[in-house]
C-alpha atoms as a PDB file:
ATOM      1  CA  UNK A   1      16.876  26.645   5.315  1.00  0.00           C
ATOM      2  CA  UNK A   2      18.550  24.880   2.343  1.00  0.00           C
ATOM      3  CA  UNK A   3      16.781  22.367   0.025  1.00  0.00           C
ATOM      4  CA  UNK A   4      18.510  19.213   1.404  1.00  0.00           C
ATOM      5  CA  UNK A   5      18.397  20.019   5.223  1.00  0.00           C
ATOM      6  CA  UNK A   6      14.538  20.641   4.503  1.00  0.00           C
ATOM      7  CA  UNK A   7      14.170  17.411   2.581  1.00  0.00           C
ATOM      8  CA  UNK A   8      15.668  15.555   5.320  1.00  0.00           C
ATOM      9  CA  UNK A   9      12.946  17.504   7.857  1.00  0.00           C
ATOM     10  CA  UNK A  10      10.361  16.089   5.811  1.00  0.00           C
ATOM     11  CA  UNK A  11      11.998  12.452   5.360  1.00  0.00           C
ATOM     12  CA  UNK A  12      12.255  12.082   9.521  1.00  0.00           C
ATOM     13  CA  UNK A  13       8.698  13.606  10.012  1.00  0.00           C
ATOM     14  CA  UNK A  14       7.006  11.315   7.642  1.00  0.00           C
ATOM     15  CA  UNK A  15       8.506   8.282   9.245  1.00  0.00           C
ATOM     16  CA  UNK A  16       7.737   9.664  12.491  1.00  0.00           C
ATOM     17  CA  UNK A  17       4.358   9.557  11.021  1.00  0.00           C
ATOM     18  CA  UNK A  18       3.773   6.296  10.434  1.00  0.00           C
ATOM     19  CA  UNK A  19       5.780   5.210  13.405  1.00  0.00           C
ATOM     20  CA  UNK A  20       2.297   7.348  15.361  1.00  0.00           C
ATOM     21  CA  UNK A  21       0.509   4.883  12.863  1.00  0.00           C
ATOM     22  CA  UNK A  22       1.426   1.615  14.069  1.00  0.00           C
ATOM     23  CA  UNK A  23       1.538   2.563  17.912  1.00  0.00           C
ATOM     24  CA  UNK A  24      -2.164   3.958  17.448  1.00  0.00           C
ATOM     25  CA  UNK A  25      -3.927   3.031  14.102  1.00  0.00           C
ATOM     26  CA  UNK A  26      -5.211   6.510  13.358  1.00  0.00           C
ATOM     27  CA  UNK A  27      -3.285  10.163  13.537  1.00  0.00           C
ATOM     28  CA  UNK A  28      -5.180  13.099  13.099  1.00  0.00           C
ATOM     29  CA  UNK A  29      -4.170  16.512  11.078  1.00  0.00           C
ATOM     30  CA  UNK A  30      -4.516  18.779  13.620  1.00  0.00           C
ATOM     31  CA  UNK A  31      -2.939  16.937  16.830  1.00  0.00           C
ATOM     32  CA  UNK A  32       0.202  16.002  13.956  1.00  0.00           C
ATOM     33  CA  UNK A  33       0.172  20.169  13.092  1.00  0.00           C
ATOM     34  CA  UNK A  34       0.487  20.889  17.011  1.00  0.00           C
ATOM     35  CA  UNK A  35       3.102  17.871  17.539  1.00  0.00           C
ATOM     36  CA  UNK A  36       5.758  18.934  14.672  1.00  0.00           C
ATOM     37  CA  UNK A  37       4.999  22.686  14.747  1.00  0.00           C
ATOM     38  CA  UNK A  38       4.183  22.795  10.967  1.00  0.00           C
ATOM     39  CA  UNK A  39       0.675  23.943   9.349  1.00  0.00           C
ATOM     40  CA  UNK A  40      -1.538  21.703   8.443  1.00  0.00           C
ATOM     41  CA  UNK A  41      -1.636  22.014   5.273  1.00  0.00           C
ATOM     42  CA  UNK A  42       1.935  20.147   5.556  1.00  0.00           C
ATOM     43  CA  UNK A  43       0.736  17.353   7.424  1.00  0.00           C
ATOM     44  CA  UNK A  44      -2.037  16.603   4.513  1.00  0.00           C
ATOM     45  CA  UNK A  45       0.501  17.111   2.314  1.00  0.00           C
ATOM     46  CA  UNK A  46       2.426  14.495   3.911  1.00  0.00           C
ATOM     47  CA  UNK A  47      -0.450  11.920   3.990  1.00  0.00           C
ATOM     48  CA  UNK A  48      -1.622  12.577   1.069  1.00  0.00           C
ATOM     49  CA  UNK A  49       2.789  11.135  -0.233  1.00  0.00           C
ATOM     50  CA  UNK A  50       2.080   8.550   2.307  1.00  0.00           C
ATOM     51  CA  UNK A  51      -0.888   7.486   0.990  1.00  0.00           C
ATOM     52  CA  UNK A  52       0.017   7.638  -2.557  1.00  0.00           C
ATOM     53  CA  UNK A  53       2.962   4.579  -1.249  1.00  0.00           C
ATOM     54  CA  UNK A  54       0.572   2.763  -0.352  1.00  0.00           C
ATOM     55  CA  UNK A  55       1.736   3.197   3.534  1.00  0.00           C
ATOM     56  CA  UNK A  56      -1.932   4.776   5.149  1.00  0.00           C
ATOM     57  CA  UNK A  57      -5.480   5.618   3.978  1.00  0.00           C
ATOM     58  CA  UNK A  58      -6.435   9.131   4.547  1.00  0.00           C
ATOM     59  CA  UNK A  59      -9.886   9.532   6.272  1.00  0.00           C
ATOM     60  CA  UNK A  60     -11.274  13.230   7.272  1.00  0.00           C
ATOM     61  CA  UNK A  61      -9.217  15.229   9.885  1.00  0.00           C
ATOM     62  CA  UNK A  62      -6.667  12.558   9.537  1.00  0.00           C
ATOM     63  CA  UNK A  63      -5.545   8.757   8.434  1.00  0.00           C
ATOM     64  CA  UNK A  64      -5.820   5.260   9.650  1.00  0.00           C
ATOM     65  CA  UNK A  65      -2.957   2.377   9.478  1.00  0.00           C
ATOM     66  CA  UNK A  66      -3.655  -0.088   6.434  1.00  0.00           C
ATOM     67  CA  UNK A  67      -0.508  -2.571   7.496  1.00  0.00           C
ATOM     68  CA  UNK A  68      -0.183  -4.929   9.851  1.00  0.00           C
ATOM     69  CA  UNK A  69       1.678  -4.151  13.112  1.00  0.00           C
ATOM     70  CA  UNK A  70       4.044  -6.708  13.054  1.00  0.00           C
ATOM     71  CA  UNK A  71       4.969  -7.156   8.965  1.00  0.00           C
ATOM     72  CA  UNK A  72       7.456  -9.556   9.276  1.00  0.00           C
ATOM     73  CA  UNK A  73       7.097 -11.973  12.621  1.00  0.00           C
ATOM     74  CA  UNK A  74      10.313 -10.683  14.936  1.00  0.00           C
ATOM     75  CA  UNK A  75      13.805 -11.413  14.663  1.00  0.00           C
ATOM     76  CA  UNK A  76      13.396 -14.453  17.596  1.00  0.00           C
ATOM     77  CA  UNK A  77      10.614 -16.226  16.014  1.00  0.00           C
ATOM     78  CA  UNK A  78      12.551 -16.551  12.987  1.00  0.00           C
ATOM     79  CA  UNK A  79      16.390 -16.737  13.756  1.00  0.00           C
ATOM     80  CA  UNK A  80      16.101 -20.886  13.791  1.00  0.00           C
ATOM     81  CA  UNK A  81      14.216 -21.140  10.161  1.00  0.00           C
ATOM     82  CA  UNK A  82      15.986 -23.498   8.185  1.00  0.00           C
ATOM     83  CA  UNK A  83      19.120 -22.902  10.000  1.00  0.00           C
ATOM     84  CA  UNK A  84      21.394 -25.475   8.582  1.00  0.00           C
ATOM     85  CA  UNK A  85      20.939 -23.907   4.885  1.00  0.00           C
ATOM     86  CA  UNK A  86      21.325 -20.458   6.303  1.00  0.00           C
ATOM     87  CA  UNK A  87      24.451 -21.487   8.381  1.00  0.00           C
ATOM     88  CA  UNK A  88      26.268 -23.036   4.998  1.00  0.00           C
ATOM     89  CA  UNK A  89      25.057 -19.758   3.246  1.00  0.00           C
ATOM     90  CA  UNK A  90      26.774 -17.750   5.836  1.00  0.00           C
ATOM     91  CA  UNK A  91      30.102 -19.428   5.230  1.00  0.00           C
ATOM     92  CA  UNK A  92      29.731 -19.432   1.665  1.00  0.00           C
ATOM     93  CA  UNK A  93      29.397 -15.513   2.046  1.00  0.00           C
ATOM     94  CA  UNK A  94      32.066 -14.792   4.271  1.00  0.00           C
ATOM     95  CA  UNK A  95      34.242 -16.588   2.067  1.00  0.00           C
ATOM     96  CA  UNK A  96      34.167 -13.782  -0.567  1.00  0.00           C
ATOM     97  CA  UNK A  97      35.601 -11.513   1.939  1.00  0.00           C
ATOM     98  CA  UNK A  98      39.281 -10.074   1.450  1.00  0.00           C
ATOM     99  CA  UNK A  99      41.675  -8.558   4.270  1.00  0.00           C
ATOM    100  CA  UNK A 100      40.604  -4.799   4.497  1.00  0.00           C
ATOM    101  CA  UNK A 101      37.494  -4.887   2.796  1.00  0.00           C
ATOM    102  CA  UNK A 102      35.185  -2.676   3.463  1.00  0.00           C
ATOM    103  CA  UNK A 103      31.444  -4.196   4.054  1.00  0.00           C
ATOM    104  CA  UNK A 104      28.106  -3.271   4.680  1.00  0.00           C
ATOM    105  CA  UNK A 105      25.982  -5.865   6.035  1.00  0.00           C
ATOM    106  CA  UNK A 106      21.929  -5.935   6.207  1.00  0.00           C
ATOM    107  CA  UNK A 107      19.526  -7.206   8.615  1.00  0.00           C
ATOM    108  CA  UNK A 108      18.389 -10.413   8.894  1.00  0.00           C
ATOM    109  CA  UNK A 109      18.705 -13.633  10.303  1.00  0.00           C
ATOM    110  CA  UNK A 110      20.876 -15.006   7.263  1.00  0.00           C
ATOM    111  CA  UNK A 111      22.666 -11.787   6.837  1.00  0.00           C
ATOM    112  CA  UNK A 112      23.766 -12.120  10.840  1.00  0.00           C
ATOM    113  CA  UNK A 113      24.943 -15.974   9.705  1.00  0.00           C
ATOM    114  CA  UNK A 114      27.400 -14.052   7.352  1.00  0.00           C
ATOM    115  CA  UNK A 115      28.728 -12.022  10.484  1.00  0.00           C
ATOM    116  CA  UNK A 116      29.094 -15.179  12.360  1.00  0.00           C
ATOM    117  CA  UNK A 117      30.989 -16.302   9.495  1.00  0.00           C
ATOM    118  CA  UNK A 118      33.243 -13.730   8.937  1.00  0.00           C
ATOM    119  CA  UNK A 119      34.135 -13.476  13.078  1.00  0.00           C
ATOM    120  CA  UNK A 120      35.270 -16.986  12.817  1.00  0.00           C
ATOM    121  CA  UNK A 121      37.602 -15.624   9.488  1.00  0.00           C
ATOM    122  CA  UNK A 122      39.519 -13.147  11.189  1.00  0.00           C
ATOM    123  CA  UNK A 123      42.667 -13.754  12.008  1.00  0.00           C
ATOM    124  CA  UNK A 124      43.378 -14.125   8.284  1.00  0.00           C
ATOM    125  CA  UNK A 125      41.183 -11.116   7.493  1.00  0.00           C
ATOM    126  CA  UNK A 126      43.821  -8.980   9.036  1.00  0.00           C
ATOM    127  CA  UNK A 127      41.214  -5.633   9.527  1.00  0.00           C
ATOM    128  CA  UNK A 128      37.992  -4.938   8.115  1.00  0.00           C
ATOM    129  CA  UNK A 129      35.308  -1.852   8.074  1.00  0.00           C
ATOM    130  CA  UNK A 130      31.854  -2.926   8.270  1.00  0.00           C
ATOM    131  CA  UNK A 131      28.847  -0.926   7.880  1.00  0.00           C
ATOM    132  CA  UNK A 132      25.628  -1.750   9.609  1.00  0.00           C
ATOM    133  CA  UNK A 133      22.329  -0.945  11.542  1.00  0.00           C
ATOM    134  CA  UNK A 134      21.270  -4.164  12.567  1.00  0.00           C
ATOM    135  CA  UNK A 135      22.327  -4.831  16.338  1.00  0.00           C
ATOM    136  CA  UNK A 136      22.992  -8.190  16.631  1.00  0.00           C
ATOM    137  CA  UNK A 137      25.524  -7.688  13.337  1.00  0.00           C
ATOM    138  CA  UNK A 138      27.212  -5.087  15.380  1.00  0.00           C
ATOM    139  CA  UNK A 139      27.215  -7.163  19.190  1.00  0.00           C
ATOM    140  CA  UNK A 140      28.839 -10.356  16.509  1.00  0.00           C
ATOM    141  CA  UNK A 141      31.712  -8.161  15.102  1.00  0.00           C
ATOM    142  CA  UNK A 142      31.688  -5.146  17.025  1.00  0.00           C
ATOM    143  CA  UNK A 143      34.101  -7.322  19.640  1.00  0.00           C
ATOM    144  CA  UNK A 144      36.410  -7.998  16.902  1.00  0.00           C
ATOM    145  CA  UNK A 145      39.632  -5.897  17.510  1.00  0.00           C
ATOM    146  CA  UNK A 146      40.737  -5.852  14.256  1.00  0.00           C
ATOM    147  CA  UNK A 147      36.683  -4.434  12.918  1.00  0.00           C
ATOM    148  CA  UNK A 148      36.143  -0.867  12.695  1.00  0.00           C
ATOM    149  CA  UNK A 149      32.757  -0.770  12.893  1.00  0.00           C
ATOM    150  CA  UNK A 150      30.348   1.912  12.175  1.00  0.00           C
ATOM    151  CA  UNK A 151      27.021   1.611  13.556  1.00  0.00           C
ATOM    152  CA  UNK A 152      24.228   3.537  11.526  1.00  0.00           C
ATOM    153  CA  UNK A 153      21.346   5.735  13.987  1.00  0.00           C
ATOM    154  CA  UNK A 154      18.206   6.721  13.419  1.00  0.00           C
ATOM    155  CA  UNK A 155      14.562   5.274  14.407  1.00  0.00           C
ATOM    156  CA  UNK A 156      14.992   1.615  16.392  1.00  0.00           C
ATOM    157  CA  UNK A 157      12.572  -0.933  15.882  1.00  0.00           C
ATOM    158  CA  UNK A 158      12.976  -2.999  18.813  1.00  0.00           C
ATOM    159  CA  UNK A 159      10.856  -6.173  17.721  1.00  0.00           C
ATOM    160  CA  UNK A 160      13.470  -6.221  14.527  1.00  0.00           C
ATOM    161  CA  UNK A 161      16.578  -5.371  16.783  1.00  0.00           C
ATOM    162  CA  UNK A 162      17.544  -2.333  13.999  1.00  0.00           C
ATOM    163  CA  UNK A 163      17.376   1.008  12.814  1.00  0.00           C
ATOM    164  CA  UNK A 164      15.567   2.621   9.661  1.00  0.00           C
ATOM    165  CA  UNK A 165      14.935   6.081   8.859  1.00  0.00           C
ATOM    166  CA  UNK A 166      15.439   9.077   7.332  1.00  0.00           C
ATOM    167  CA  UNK A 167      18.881   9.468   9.800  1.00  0.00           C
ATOM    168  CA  UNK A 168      19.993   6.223   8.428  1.00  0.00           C
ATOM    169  CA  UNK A 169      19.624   6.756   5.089  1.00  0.00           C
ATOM    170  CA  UNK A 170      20.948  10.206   5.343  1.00  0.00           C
ATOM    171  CA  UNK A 171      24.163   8.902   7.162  1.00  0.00           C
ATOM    172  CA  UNK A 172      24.650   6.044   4.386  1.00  0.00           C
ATOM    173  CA  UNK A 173      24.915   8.686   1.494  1.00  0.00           C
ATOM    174  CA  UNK A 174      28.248  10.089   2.468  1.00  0.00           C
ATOM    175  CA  UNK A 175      29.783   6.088   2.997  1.00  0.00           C
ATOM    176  CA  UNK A 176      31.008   3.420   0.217  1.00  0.00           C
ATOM    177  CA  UNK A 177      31.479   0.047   0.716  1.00  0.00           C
ATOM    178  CA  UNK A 178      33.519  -2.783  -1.601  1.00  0.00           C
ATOM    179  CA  UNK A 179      30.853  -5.552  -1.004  1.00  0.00           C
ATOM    180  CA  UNK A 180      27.057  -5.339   0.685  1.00  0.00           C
ATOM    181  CA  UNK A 181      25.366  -8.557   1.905  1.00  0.00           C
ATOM    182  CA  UNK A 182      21.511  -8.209   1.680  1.00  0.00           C
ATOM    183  CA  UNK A 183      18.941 -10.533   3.075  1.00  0.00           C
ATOM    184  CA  UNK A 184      15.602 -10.234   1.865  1.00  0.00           C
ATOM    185  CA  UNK A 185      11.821 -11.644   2.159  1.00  0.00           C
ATOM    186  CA  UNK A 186      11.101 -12.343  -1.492  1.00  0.00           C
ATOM    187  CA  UNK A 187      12.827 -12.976  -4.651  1.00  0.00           C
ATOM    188  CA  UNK A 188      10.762 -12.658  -8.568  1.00  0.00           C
ATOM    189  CA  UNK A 189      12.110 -11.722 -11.617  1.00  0.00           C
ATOM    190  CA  UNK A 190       8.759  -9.560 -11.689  1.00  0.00           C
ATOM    191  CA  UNK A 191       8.863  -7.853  -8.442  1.00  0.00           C
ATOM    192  CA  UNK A 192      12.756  -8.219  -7.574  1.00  0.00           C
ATOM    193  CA  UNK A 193      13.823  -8.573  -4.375  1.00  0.00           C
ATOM    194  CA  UNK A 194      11.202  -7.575  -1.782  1.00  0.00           C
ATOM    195  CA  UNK A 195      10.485  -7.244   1.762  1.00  0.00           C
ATOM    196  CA  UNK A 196       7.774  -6.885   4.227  1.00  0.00           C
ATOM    197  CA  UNK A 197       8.554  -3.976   5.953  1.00  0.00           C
ATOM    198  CA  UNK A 198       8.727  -0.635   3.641  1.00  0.00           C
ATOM    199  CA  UNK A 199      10.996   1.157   6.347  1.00  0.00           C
ATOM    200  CA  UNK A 200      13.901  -1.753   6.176  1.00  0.00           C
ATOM    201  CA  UNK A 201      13.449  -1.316   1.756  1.00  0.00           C
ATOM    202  CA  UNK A 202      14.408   2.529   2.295  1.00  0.00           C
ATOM    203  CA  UNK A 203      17.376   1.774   3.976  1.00  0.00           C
ATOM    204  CA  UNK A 204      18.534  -1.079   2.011  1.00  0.00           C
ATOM    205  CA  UNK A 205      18.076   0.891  -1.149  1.00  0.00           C
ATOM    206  CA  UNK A 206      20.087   3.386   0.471  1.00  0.00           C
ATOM    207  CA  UNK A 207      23.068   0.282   1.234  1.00  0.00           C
ATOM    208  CA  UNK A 208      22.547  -0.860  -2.655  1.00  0.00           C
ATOM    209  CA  UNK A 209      23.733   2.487  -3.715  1.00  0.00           C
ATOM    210  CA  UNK A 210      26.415   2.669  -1.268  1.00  0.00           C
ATOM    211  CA  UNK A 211      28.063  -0.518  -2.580  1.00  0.00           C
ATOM    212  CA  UNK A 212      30.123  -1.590  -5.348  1.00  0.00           C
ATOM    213  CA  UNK A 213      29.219  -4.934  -5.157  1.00  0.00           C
ATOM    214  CA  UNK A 214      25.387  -6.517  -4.190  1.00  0.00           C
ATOM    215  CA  UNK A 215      25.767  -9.756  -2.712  1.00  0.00           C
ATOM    216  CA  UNK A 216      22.256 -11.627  -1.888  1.00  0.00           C
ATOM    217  CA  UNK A 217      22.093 -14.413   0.765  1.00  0.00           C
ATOM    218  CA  UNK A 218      18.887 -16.184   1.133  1.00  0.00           C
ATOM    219  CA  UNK A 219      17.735 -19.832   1.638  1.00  0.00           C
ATOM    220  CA  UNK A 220      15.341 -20.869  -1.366  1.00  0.00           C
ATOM    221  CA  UNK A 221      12.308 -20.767   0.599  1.00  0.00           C
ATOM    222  CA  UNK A 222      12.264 -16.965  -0.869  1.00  0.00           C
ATOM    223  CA  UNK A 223      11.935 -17.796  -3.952  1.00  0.00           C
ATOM    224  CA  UNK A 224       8.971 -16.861  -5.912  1.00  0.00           C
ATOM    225  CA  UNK A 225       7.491 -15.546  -2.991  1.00  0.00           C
ATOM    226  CA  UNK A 226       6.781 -11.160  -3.306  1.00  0.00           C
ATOM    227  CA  UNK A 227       7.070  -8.981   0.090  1.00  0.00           C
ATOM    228  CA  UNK A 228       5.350  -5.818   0.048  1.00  0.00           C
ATOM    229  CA  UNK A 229       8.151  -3.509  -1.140  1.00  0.00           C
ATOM    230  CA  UNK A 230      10.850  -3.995  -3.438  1.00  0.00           C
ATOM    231  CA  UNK A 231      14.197  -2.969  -2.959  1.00  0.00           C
ATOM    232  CA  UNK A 232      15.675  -3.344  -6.422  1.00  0.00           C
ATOM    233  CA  UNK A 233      15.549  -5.734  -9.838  1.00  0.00           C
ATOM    234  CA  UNK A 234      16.755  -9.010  -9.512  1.00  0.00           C
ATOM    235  CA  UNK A 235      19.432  -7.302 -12.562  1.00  0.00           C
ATOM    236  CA  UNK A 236      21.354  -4.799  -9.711  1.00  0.00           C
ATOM    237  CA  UNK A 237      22.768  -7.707  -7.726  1.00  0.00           C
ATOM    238  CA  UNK A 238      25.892  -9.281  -8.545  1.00  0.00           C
ATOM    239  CA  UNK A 239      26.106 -12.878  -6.449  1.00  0.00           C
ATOM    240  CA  UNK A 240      22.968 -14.464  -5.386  1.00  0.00           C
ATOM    241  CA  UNK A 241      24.272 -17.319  -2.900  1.00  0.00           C
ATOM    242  CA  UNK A 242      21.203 -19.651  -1.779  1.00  0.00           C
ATOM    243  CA  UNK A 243      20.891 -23.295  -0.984  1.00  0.00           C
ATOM    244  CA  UNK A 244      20.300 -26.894  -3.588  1.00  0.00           C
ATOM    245  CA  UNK A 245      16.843 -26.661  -3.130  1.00  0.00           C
ATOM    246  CA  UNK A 246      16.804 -23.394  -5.312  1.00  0.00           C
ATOM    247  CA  UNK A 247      14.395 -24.269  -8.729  1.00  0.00           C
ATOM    248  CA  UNK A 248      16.793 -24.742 -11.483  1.00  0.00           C
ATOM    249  CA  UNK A 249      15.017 -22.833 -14.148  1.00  0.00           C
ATOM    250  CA  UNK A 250      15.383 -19.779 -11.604  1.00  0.00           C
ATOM    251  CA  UNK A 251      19.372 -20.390 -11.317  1.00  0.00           C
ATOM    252  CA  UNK A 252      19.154 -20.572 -14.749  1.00  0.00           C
ATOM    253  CA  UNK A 253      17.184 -17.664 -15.814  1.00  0.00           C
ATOM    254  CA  UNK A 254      19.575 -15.327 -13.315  1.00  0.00           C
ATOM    255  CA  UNK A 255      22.894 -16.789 -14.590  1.00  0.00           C
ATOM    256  CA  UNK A 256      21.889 -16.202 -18.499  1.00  0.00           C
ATOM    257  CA  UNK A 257      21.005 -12.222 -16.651  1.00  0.00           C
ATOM    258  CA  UNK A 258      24.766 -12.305 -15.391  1.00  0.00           C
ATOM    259  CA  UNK A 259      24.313 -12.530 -11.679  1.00  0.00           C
ATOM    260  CA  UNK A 260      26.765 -14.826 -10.152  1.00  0.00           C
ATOM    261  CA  UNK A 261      24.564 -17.519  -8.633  1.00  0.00           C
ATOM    262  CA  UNK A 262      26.539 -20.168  -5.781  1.00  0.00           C
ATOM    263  CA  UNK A 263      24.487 -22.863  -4.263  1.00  0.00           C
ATOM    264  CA  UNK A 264      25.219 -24.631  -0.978  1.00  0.00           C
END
């Protein structure tokens, strides 16, 4: 078995692992040995990475869950939130977009705004790839005729309507985008841009490399606040769109950093 194929074993049972973790709170060694047909010494290997994230605690024979269930509250309990400044966002995004570009477009409920957006743009967009793992993304633009839309696979997270994973990020390494839009939970020049959910910050790394330009929509409500893992410095992205209400000395600080900053 080559390096990379056994990497990518690893990657998938790992997440596999913690996906047993938040159905069950607790996995233990040996049933995890029997379930993946690997020893066990693999399987404490793999909690004892796990644990070293921050993801699980390891207990004897086996590990317990240290994160909530439900990290960020689901996709409909949030999709109204401030939906005026995340509708003139949207627009604002989608009016960076050229004819042909090629996109890849994160989860979220201002990120889907942006697909709204861009639907309503194109007849003068003429045809467009877009890159994405987050359904209702795909159900927005997938009807376009003119889209060519690639949907990512991997592990789906039904309460989050998307997929994560080792498949996902595996699949994103061989793509390139001209532009990404990326949503995200929290925004410090300490922590960078965070989220709640470690899973979704795996994959979004894995869109920040993919992408030649990192364009950030979020309503100001983000700001200052720190999820629990951080996709990248506040430094990688290049356009940080977000609404009046943003602090000043924040715009400020990012502008005199070089990131494009448009408020709405």
């Amino acid at each position: 078995m080559d390096n990379g194929h056994e990497a990518l074993q690893i990657q998938e049972r790992r997440s596999r692992i913690l996906e047993e973790l938040k159905r069950n709170n607790l996995v233990r060694v040996a049933e995890l040995s029997r379930q993946f047909g690997v020893s066990t010494v693999s399987i404490r290997r793999d909690l004892q990475e796990l644990e070293e994230m921050g993801l699980l605690k390891r207990i004897a024979g086996g590990a317990v869950n240290i994160l909530p269930n439900n990290l960020t509250p689901p996709l409909a309990q949030r999709v109204n939130q401030n939906i005026g400044k995340k509708e003139r966002i949207g627009k604002a995004a989608a009016s960076l977009v050229r004819p042909n570009d090629r996109l890849i477009i994160d989860s979220g409920t201002t990120t889907l705004q942006v697909a709204k957006s861009i639907a309503n743009r194109i007849d003068e967009l003429q045809s467009l790839s877009v890159i994405s793992g987050f359904l209702p993304v795909v159900r927005e633009l997938g009807r376009c005729k003119t889209v060519h839309m690639i949907l990512l696979g991997g592990i789906y997270l039904a309460e989050y309507d998307l997929v994560v994973g080792p498949q996902t990020i595996e699949q994103l390494r061989g793509l390139h985008a001209d532009k990404m839009f990326l949503g995200t939970d929290g925004l410090t020049f300490q922590q960078g841009l965070t989220t709640a959910n470690v899973l979704e910050a795996e994959v979004a790394r894995a869109m920040v490399r993919a992408a030649s330009e990192v364009i950030v929509v979020t309503d100001s409500s983000k700001i200052g606040v720190i999820g629990l893992a951080t996709i990248m410095p506040v430094e990688m992205m290049h356009v940080l769109i977000t609404d009046m209400d943003a602090p000043p000395e924040f715009v400020a600080s990012l502008q005199e950093r070089g990131v494009d900053v448009i408020l709405v």
